[in-house]
Protein backbone atom coordinates (compact mmCIF):
# COMPACT_ATOMS: atom_id res chain seq x y z
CA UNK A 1 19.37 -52.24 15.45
CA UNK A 2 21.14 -49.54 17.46
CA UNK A 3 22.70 -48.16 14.35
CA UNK A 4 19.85 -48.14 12.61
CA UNK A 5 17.85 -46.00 14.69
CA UNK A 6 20.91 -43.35 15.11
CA UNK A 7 21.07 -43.49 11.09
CA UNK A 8 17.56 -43.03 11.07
CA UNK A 9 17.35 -40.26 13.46
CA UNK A 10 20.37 -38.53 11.81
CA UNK A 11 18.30 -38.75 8.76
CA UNK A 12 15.29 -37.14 9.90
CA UNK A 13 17.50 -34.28 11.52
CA UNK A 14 19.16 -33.51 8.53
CA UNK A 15 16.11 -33.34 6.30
CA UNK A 16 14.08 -31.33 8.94
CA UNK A 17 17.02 -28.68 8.97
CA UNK A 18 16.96 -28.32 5.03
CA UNK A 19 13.39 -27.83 5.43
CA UNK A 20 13.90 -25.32 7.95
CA UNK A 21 16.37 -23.68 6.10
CA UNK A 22 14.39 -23.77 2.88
CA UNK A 23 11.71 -22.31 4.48
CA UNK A 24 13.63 -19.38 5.79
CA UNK A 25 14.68 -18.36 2.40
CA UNK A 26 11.64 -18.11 1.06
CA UNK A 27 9.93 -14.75 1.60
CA UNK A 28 6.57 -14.72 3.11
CA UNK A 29 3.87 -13.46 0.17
CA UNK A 30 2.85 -9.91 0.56
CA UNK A 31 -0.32 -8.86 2.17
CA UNK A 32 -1.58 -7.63 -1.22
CA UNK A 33 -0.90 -10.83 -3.11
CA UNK A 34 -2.84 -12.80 -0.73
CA UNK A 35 -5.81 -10.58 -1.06
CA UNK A 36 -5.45 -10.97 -5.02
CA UNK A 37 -4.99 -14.37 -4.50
CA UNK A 38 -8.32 -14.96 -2.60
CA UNK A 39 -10.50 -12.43 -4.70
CA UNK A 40 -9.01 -14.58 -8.14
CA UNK A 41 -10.33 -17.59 -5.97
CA UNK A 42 -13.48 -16.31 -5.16
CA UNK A 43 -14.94 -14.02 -8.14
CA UNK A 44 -16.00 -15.64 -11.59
CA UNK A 45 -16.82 -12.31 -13.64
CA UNK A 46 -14.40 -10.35 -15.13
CA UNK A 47 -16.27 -7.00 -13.87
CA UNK A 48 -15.59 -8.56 -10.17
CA UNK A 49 -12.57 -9.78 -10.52
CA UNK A 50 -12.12 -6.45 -11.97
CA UNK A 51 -13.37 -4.59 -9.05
CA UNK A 52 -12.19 -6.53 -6.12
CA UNK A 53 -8.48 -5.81 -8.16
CA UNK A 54 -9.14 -2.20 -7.69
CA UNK A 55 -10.07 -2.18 -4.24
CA UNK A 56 -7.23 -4.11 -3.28
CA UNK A 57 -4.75 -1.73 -5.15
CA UNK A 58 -6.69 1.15 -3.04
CA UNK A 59 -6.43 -0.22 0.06
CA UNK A 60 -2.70 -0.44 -0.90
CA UNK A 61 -2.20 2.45 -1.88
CA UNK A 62 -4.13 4.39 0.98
CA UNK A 63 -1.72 2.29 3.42
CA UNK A 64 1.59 3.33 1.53
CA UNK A 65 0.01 6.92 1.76
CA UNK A 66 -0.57 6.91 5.48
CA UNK A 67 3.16 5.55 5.69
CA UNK A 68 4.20 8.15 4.07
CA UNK A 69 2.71 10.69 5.90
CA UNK A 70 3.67 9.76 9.17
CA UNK A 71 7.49 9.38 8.31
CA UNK A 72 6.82 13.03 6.76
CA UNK A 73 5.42 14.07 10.51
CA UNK A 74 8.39 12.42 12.22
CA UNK A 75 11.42 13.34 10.09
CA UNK A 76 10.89 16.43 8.39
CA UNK A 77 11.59 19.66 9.85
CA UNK A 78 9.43 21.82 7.58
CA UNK A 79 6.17 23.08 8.75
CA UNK A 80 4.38 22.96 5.88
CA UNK A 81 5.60 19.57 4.96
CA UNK A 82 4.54 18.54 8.49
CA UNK A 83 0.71 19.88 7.85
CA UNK A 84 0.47 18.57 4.21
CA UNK A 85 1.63 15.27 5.68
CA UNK A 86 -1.00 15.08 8.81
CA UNK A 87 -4.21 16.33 6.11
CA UNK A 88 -2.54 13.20 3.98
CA UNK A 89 -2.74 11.11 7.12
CA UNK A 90 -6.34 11.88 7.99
CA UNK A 91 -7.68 11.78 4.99
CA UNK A 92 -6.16 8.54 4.01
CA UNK A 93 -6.97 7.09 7.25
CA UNK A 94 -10.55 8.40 6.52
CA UNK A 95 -10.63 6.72 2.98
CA UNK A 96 -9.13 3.72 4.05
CA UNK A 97 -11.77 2.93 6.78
CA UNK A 98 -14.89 3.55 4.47
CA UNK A 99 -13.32 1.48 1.47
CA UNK A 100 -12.47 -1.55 4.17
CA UNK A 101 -16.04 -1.07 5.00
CA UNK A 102 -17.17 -1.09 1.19
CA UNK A 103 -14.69 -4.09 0.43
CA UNK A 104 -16.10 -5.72 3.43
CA UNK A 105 -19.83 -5.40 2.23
CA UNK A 106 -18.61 -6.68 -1.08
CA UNK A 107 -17.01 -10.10 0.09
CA UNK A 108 -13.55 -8.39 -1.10
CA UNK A 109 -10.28 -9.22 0.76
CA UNK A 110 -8.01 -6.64 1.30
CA UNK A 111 -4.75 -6.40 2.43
CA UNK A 112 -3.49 -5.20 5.63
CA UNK A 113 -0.66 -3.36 5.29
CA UNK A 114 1.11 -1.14 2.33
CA UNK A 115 3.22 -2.67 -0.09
CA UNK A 116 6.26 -3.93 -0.18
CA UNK A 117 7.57 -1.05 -2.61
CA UNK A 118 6.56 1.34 -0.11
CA UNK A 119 8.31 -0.46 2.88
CA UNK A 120 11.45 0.08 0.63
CA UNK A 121 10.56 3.59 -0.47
CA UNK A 122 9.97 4.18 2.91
CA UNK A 123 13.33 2.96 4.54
CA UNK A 124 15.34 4.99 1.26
CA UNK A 125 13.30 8.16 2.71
CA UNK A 126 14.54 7.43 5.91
CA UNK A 127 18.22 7.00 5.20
CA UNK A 128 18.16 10.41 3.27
CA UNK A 129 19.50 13.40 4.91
CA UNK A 130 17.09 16.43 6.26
CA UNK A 131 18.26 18.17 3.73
CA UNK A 132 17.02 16.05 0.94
CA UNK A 133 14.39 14.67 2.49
CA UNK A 134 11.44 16.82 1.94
CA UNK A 135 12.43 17.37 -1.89
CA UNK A 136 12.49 13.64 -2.30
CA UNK A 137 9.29 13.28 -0.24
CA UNK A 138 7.23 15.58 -1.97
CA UNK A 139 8.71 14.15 -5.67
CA UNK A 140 7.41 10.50 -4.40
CA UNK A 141 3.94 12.08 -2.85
CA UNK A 142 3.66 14.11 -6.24
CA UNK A 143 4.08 10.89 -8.80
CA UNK A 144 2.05 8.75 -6.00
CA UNK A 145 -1.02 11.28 -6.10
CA UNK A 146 -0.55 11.80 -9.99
CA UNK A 147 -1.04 7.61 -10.57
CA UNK A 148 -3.93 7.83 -7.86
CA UNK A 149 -5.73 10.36 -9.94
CA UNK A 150 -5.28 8.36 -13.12
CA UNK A 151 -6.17 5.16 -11.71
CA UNK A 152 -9.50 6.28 -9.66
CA UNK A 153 -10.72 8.33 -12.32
CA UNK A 154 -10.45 5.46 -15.05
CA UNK A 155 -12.08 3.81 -12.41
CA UNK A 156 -15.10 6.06 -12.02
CA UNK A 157 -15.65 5.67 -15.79
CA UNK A 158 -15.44 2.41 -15.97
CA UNK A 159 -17.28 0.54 -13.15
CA UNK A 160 -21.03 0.08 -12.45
CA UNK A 161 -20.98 -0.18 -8.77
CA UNK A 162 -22.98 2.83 -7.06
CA UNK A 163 -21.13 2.42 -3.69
CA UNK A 164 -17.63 2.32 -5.85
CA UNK A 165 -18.22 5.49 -7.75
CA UNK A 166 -19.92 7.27 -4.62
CA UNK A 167 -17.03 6.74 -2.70
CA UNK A 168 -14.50 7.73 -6.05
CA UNK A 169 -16.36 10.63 -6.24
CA UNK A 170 -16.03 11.45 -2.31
CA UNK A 171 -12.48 10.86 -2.63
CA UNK A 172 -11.15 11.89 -5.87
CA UNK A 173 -11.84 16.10 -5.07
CA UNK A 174 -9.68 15.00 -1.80
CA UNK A 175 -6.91 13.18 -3.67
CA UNK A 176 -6.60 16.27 -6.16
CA UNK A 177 -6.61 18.85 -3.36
CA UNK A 178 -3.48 16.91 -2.05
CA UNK A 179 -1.71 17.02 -5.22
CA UNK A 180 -2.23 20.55 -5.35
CA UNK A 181 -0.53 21.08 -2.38
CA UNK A 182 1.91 19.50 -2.83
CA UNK A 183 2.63 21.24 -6.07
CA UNK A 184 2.42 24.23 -4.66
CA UNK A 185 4.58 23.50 -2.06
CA UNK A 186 7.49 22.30 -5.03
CA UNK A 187 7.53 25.78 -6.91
CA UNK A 188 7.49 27.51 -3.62
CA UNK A 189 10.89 25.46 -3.06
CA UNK A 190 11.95 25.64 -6.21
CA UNK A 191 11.88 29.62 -6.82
């Protein structure tokens, strides 16, 4: 009986440790799919579905922004880098809070945290050196605000929610007048 029970127990010990370790391989799902997940779960129409998908990539994207800011405000050593990046982080912080607020009157989850592209593009920007840094920076910024632009304007032409488009058109002059300056700021570099 004795041997039994230590088989047993042996058993159990080596099947809870592959469990373990399968477990540990397995990456934990990213704050953004799990808000896709439960908006999939939760709205039947396509023009929902539709919507909740594009308040979940904003959210995203306004946390990868803010991100990117504040590594900008911490590692760069230009001063005009250093202001584009705190008007990025204000006004990203500022569109962020009234679109959880929107999502929130809408029954739409959100994530809670940028992407997990950005916490890569993030730790890439980190490892550069000073000297490449703010080049690289304002190339990633540049493309990021360029695809923002893109997506909330198609966005503003296609959806028929009034506190969607009021808040597209709040934010879209904002998102433009970022991208500007940070054009700017390239050909100044570049000349």
């Amino acid at each position: 009986m004795k041997v039994l029970i230590n088989k047993l127990a042996i058993a159990c010990l080596v099947i809870g440790s592959m469990t373990m370790a399968c477990q540990d391989e397995t990456k934990p799902e990213e704050s953004k799919e799990v808000a896709e997940d439960k908006n999939d779960a939760k709205f039947k129409t396509d023009s929902s579905e539709d919507k909740a998908a594009f308040v979940v990539d904003a959210v995203s994207g306004n946390y990868a922004e803010i991100k990117l800011a504040q590594l900008a405000i911490q590692k760069s050593t230009d001063k005009d880098i250093k202001a584009i990046a705190k008007s990025l982080e204000a006004d990203h912080t500022a569109a962020l809070e009234e679109l959880k607020t929107l999502a929130t009157s809408k029954a739409i989850s959100i994530p809670t945290e940028e992407p997990d592209g950005t916490k890569e593009q993030l730790k890439d920007l980190s490892d550069d050196k000073p000297a490449d840094f703010d080049k690289a920076w304002v190339k990633a910024l540049m493309d990021k605000h360029e695809k923002t632009i893109s997506s909330y304007e198609k966005e503003l032409n296609d959806t028929k929610d009034e506190d969607l488009k009021a808040w597209l058109n709040k934010v879209l002059p904002i998102i433009r007048t970022h991208h500007d300056k940070l054009m700017a700021y390239n050909s100044k570099v570049k000349k």
